[in-house]
PDB file of N, CA and C in Angstrom:
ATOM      1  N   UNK A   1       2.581  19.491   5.518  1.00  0.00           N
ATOM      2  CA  UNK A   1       1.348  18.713   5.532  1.00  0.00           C
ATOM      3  C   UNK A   1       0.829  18.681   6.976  1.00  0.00           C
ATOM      4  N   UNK A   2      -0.715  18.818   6.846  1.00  0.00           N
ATOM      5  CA  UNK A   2      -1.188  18.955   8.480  1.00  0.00           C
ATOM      6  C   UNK A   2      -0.961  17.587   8.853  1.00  0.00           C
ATOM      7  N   UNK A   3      -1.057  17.433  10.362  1.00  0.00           N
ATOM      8  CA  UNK A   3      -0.842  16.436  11.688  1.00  0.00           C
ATOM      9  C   UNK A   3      -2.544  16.124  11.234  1.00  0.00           C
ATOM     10  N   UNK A   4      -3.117  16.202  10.714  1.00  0.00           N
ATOM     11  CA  UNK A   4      -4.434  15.680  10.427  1.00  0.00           C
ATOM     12  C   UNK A   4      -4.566  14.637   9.215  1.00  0.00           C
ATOM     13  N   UNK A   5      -4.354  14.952   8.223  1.00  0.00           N
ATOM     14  CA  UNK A   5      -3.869  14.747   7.128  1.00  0.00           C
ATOM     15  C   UNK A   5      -3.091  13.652   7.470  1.00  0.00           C
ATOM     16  N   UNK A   6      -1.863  13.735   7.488  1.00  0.00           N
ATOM     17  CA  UNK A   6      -0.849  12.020   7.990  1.00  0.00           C
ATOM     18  C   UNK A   6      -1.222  11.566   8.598  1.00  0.00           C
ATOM     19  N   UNK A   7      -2.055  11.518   9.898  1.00  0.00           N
ATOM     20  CA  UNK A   7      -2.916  10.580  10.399  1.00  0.00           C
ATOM     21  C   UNK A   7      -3.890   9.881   9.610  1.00  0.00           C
ATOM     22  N   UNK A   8      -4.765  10.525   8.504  1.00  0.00           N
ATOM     23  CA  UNK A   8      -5.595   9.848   8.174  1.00  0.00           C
ATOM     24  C   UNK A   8      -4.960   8.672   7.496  1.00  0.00           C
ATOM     25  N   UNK A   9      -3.578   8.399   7.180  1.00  0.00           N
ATOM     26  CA  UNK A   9      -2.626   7.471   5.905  1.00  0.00           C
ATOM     27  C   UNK A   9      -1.986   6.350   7.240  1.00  0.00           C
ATOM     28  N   UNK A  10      -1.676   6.530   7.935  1.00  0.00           N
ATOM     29  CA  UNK A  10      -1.246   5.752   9.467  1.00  0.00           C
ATOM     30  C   UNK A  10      -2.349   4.543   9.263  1.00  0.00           C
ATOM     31  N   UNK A  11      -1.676   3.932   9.491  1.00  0.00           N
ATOM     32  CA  UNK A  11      -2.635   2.220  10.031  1.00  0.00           C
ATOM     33  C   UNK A  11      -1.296   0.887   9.274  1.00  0.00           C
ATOM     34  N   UNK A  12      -2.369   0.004   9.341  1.00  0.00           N
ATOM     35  CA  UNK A  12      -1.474  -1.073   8.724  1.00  0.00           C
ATOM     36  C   UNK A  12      -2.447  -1.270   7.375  1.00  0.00           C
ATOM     37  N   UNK A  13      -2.039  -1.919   6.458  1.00  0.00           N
ATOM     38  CA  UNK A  13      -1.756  -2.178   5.065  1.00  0.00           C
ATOM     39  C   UNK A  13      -1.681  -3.715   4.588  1.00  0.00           C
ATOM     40  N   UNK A  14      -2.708  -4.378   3.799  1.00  0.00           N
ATOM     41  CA  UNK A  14      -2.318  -5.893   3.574  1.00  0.00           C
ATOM     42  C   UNK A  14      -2.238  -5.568   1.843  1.00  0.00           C
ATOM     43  N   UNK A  15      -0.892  -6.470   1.700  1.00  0.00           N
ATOM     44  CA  UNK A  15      -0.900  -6.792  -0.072  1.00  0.00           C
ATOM     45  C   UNK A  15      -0.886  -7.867  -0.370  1.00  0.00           C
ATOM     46  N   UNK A  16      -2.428  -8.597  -0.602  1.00  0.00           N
ATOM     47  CA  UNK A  16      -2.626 -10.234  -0.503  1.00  0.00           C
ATOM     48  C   UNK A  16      -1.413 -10.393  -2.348  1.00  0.00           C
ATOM     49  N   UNK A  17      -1.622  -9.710  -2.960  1.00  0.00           N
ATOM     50  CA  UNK A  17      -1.202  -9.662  -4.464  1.00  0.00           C
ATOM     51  C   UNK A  17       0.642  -9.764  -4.289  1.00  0.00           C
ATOM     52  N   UNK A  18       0.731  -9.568  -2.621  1.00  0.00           N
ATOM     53  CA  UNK A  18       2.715  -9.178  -3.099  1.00  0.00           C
ATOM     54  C   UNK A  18       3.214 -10.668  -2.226  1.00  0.00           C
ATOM     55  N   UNK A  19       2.352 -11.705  -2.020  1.00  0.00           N
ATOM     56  CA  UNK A  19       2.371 -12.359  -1.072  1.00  0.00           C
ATOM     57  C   UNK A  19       2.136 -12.482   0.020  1.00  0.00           C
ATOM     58  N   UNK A  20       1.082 -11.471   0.786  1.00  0.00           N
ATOM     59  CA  UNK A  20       0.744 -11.213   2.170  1.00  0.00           C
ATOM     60  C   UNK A  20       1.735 -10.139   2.621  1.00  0.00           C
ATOM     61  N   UNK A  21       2.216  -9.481   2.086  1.00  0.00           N
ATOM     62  CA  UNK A  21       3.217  -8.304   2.717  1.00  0.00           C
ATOM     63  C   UNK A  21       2.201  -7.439   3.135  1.00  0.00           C
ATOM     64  N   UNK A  22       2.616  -7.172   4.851  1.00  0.00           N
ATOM     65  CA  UNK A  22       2.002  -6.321   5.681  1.00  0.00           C
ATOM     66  C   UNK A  22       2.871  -4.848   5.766  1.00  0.00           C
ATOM     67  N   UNK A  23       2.479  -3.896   5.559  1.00  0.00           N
ATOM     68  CA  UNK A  23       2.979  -2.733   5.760  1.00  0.00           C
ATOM     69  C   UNK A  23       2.307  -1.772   6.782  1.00  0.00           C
ATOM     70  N   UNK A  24       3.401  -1.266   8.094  1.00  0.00           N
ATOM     71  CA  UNK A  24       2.416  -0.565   9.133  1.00  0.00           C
ATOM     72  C   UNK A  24       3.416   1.138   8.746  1.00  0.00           C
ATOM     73  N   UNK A  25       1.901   1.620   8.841  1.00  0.00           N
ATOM     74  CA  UNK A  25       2.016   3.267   8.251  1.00  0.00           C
ATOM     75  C   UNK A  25       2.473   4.253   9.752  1.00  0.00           C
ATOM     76  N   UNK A  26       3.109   4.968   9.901  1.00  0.00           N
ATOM     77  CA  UNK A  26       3.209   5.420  11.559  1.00  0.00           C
ATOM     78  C   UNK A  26       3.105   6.938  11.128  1.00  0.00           C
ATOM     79  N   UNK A  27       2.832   7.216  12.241  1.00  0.00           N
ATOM     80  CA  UNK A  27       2.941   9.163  12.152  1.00  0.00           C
ATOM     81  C   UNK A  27       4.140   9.517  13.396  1.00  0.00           C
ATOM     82  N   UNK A  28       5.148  10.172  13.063  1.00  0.00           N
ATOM     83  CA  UNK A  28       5.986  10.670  14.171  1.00  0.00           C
ATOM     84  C   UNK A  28       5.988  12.267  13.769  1.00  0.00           C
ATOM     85  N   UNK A  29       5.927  13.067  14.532  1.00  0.00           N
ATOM     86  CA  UNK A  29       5.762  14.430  14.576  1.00  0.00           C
ATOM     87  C   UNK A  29       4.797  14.751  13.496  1.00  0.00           C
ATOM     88  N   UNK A  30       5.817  15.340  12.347  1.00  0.00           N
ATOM     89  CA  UNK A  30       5.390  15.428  11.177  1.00  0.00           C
ATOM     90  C   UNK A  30       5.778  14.649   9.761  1.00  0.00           C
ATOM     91  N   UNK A  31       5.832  13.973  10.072  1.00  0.00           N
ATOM     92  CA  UNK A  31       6.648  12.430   9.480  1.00  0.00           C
ATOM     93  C   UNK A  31       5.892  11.813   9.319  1.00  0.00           C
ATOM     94  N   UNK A  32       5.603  10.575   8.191  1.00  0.00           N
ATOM     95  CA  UNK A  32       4.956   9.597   7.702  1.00  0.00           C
ATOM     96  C   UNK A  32       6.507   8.476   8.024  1.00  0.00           C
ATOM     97  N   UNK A  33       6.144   7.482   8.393  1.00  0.00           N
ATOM     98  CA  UNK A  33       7.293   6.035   8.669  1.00  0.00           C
ATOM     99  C   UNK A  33       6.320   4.686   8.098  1.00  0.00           C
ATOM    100  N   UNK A  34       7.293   3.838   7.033  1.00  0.00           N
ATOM    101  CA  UNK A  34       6.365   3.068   6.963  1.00  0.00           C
ATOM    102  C   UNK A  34       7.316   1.868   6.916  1.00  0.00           C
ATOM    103  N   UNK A  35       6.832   0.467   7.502  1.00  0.00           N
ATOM    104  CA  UNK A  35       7.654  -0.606   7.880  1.00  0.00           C
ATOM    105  C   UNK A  35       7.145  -1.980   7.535  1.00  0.00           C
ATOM    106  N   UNK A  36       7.524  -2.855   7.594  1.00  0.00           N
ATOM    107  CA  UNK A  36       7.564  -4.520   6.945  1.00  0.00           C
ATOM    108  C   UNK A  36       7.556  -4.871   8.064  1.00  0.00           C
ATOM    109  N   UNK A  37       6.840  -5.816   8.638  1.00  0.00           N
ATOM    110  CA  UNK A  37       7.059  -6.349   9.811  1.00  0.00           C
ATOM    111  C   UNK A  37       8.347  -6.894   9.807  1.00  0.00           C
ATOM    112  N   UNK A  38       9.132  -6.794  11.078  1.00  0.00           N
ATOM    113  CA  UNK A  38       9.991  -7.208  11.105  1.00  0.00           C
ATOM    114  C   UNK A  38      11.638  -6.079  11.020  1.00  0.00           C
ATOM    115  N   UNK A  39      11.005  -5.313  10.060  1.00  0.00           N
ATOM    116  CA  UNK A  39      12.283  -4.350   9.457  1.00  0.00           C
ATOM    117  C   UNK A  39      11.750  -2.505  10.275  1.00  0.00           C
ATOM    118  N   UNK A  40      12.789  -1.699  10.137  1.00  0.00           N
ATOM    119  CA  UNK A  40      13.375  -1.007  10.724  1.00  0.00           C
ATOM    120  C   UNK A  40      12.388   0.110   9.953  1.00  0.00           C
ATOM    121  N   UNK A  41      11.693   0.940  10.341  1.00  0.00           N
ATOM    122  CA  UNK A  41      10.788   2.253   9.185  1.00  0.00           C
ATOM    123  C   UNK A  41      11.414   3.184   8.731  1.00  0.00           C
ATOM    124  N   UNK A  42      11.179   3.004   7.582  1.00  0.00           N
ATOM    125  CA  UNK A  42      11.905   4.286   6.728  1.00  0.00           C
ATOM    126  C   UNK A  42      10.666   5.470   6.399  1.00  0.00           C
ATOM    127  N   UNK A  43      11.831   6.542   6.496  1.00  0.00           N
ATOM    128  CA  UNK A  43      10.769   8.086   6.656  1.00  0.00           C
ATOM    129  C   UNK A  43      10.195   7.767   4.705  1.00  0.00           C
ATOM    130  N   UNK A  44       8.684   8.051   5.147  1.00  0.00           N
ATOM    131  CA  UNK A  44       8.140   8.898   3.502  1.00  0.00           C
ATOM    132  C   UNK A  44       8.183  10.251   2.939  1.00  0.00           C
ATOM    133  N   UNK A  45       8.946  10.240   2.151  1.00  0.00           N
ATOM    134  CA  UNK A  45       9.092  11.823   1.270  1.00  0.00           C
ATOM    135  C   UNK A  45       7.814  11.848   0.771  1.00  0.00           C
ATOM    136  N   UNK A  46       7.021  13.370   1.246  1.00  0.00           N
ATOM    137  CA  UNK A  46       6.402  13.659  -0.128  1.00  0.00           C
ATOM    138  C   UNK A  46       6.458  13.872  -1.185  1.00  0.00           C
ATOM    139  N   UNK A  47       5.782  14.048  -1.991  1.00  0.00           N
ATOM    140  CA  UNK A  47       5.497  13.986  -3.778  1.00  0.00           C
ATOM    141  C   UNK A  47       4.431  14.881  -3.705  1.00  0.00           C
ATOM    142  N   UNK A  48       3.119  15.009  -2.854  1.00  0.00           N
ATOM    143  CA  UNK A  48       2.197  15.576  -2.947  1.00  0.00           C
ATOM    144  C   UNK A  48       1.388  15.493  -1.500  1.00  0.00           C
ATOM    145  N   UNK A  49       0.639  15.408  -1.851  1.00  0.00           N
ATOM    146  CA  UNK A  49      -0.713  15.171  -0.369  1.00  0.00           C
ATOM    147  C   UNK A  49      -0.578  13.895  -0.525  1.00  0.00           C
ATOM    148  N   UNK A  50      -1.042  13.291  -1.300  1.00  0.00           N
ATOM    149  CA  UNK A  50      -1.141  12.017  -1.302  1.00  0.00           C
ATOM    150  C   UNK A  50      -0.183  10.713  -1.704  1.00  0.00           C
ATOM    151  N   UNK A  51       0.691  10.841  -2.201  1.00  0.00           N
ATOM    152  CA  UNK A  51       1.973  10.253  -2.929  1.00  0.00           C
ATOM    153  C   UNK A  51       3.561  10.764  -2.110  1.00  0.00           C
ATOM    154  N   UNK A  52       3.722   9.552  -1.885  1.00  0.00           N
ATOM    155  CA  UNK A  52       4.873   9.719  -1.243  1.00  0.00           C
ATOM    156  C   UNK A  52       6.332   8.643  -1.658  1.00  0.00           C
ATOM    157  N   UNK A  53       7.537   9.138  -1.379  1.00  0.00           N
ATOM    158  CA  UNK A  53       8.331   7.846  -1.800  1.00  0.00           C
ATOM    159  C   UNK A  53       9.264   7.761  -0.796  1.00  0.00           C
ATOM    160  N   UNK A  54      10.050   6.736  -0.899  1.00  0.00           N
ATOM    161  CA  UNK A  54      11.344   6.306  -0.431  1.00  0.00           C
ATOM    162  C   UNK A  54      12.394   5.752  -1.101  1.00  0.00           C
ATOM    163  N   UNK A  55      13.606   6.181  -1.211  1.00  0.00           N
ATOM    164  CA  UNK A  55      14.664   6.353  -1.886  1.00  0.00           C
ATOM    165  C   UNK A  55      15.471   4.889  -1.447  1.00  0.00           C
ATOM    166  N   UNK A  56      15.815   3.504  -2.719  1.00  0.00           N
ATOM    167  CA  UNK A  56      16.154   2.754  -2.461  1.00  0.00           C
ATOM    168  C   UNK A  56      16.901   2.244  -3.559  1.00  0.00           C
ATOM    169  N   UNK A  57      18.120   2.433  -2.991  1.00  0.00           N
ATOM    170  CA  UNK A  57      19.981   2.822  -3.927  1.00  0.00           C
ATOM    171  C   UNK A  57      19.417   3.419  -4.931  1.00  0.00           C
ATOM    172  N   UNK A  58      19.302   2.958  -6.250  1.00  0.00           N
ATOM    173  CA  UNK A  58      19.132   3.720  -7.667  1.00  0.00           C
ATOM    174  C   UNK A  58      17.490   4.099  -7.844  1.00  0.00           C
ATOM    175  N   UNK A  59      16.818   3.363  -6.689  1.00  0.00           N
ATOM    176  CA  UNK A  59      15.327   3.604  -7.451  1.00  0.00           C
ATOM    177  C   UNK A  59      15.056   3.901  -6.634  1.00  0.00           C
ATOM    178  N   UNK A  60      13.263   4.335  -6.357  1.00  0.00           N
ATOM    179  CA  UNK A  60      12.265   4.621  -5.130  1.00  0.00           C
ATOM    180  C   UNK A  60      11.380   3.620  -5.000  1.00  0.00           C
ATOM    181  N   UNK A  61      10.790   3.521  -4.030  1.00  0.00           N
ATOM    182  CA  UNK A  61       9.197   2.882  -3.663  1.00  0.00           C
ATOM    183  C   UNK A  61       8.470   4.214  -3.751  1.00  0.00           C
ATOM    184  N   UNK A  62       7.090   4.165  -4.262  1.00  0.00           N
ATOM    185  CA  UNK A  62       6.387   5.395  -4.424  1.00  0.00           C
ATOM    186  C   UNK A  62       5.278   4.441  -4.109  1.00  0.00           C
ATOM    187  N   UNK A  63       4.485   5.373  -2.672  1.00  0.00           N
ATOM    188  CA  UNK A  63       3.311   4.808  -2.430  1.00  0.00           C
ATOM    189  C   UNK A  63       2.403   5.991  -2.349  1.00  0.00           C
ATOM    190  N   UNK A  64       1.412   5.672  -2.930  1.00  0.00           N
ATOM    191  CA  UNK A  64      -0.103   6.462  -3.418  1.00  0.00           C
ATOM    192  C   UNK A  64      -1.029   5.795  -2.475  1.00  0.00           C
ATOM    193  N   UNK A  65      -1.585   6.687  -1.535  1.00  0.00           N
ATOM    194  CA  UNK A  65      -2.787   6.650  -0.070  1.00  0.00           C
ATOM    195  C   UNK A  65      -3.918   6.948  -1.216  1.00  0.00           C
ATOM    196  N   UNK A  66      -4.828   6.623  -1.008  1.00  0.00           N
ATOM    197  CA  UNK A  66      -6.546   6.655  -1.458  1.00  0.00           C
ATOM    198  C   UNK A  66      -7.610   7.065  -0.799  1.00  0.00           C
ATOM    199  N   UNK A  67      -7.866   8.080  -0.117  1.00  0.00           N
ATOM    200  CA  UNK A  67      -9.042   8.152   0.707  1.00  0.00           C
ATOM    201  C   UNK A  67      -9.818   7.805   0.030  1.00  0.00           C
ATOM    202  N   UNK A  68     -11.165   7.129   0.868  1.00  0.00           N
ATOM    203  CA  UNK A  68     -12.641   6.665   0.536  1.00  0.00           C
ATOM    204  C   UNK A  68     -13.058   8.346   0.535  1.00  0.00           C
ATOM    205  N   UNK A  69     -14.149   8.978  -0.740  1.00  0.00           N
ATOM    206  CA  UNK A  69     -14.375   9.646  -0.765  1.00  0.00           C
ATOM    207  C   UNK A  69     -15.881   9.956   0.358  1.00  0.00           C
ATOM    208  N   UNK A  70     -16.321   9.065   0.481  1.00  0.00           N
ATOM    209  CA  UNK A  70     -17.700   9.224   1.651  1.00  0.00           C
ATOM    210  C   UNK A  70     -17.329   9.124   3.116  1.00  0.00           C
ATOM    211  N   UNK A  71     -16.048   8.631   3.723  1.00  0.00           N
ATOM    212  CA  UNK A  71     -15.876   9.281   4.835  1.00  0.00           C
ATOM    213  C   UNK A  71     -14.343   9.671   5.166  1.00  0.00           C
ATOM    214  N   UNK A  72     -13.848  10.070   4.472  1.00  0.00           N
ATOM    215  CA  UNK A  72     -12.494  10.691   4.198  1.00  0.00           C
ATOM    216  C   UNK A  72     -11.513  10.266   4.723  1.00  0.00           C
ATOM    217  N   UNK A  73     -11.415   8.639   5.230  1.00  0.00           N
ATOM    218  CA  UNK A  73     -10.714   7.658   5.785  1.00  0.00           C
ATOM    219  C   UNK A  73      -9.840   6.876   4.789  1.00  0.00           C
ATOM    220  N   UNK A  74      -8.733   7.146   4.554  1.00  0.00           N
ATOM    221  CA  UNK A  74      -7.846   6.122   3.638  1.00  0.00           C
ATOM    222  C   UNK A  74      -8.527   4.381   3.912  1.00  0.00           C
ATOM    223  N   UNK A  75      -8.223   4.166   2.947  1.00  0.00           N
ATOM    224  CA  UNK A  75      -8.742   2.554   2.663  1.00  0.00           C
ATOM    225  C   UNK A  75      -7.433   1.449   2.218  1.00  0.00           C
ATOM    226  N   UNK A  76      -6.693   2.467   1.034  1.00  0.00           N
ATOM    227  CA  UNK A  76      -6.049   1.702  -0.145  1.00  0.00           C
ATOM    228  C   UNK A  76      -4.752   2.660   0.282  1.00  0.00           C
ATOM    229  N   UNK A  77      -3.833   1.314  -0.140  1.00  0.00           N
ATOM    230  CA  UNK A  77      -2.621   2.120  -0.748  1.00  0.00           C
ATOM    231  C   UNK A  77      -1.602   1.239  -1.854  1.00  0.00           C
ATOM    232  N   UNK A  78      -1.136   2.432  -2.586  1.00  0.00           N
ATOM    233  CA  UNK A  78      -0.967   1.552  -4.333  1.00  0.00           C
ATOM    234  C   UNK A  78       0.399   1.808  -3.719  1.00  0.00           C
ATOM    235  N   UNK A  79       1.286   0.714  -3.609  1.00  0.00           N
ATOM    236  CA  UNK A  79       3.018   0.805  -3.500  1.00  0.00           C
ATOM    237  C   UNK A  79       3.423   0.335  -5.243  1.00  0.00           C
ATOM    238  N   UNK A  80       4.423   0.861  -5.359  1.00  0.00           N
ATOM    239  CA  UNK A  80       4.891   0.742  -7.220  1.00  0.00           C
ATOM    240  C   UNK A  80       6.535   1.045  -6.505  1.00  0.00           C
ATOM    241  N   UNK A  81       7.282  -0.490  -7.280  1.00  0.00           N
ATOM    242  CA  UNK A  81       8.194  -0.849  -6.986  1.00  0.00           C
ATOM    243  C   UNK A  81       9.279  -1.110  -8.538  1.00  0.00           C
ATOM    244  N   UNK A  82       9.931  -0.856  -8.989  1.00  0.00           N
ATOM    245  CA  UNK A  82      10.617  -0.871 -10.199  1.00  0.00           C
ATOM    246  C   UNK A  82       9.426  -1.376 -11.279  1.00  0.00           C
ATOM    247  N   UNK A  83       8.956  -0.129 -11.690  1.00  0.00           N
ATOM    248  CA  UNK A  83       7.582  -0.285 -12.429  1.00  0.00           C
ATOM    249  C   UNK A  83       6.521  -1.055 -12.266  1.00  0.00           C
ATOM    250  N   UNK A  84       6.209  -1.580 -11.032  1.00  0.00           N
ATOM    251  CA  UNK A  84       5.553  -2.631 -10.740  1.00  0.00           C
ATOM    252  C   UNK A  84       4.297  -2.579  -9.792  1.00  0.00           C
ATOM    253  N   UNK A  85       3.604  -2.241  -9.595  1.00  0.00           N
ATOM    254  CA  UNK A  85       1.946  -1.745  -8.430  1.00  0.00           C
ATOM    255  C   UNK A  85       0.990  -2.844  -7.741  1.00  0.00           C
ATOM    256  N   UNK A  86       1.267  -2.938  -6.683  1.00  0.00           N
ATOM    257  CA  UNK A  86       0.245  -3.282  -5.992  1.00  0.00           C
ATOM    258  C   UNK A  86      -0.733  -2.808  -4.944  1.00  0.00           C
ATOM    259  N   UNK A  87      -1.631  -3.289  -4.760  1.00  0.00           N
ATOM    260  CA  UNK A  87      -2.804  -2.819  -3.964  1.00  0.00           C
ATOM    261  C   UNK A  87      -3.149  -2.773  -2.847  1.00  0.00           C
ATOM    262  N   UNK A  88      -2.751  -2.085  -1.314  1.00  0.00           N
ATOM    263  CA  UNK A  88      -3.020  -2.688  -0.320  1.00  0.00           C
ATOM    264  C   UNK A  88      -4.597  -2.241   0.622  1.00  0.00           C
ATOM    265  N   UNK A  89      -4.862  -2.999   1.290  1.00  0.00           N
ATOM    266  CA  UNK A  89      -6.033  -2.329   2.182  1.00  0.00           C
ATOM    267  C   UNK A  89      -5.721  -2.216   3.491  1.00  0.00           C
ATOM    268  N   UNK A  90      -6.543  -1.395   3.803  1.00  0.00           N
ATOM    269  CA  UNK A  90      -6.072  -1.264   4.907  1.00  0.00           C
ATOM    270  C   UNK A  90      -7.301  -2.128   6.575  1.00  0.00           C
ATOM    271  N   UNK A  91      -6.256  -2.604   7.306  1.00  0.00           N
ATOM    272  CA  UNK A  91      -6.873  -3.318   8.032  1.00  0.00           C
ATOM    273  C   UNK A  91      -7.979  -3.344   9.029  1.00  0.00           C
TER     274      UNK A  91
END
């Protein structure tokens, strides 16, 4: 995946729906890292361009980036947690 591309998914993340959980998106090389305030970033596997997960004991977190289609800037990101989805924006 281009160094263009994972930048556009980088920023921070609010999920008023998960209780205010803030999630900050990072780019290292060619790496997506994404973190909880407070906690330590775990690398994102891709799935695709846009869908990515992280492996947690028996299950994953799978988070889905959204670009705004009119200026090709991510907005949203859908995290889905043991069948479960919420909505974040980005700040």
């Amino acid at each position: 995946m281009s160094p263009q591309t994972l930048d556009l998914y980088a920023g921070t993340y609010e999920f008023p729906e998960a209780g205010g959980l803030t999630l900050s998106v990072t780019r290292a090389e060619n790496k997506l890292y994404a973190a909880e305030s407070g906690s330590a970033p775990q690398e994102l596997l891709p799935l695709s361009t846009t869908r990515f997960f992280v492996p947690a004991g028996y299950d994953f977190y799978q988070l889905d980036f959204a670009p705004d289609a009119a200026t090709g800037q991510t907005y949203r990101l859908v995290l889905t947690l043991y069948g479960m989805s919420v909505t974040g924006t980005r700040k």
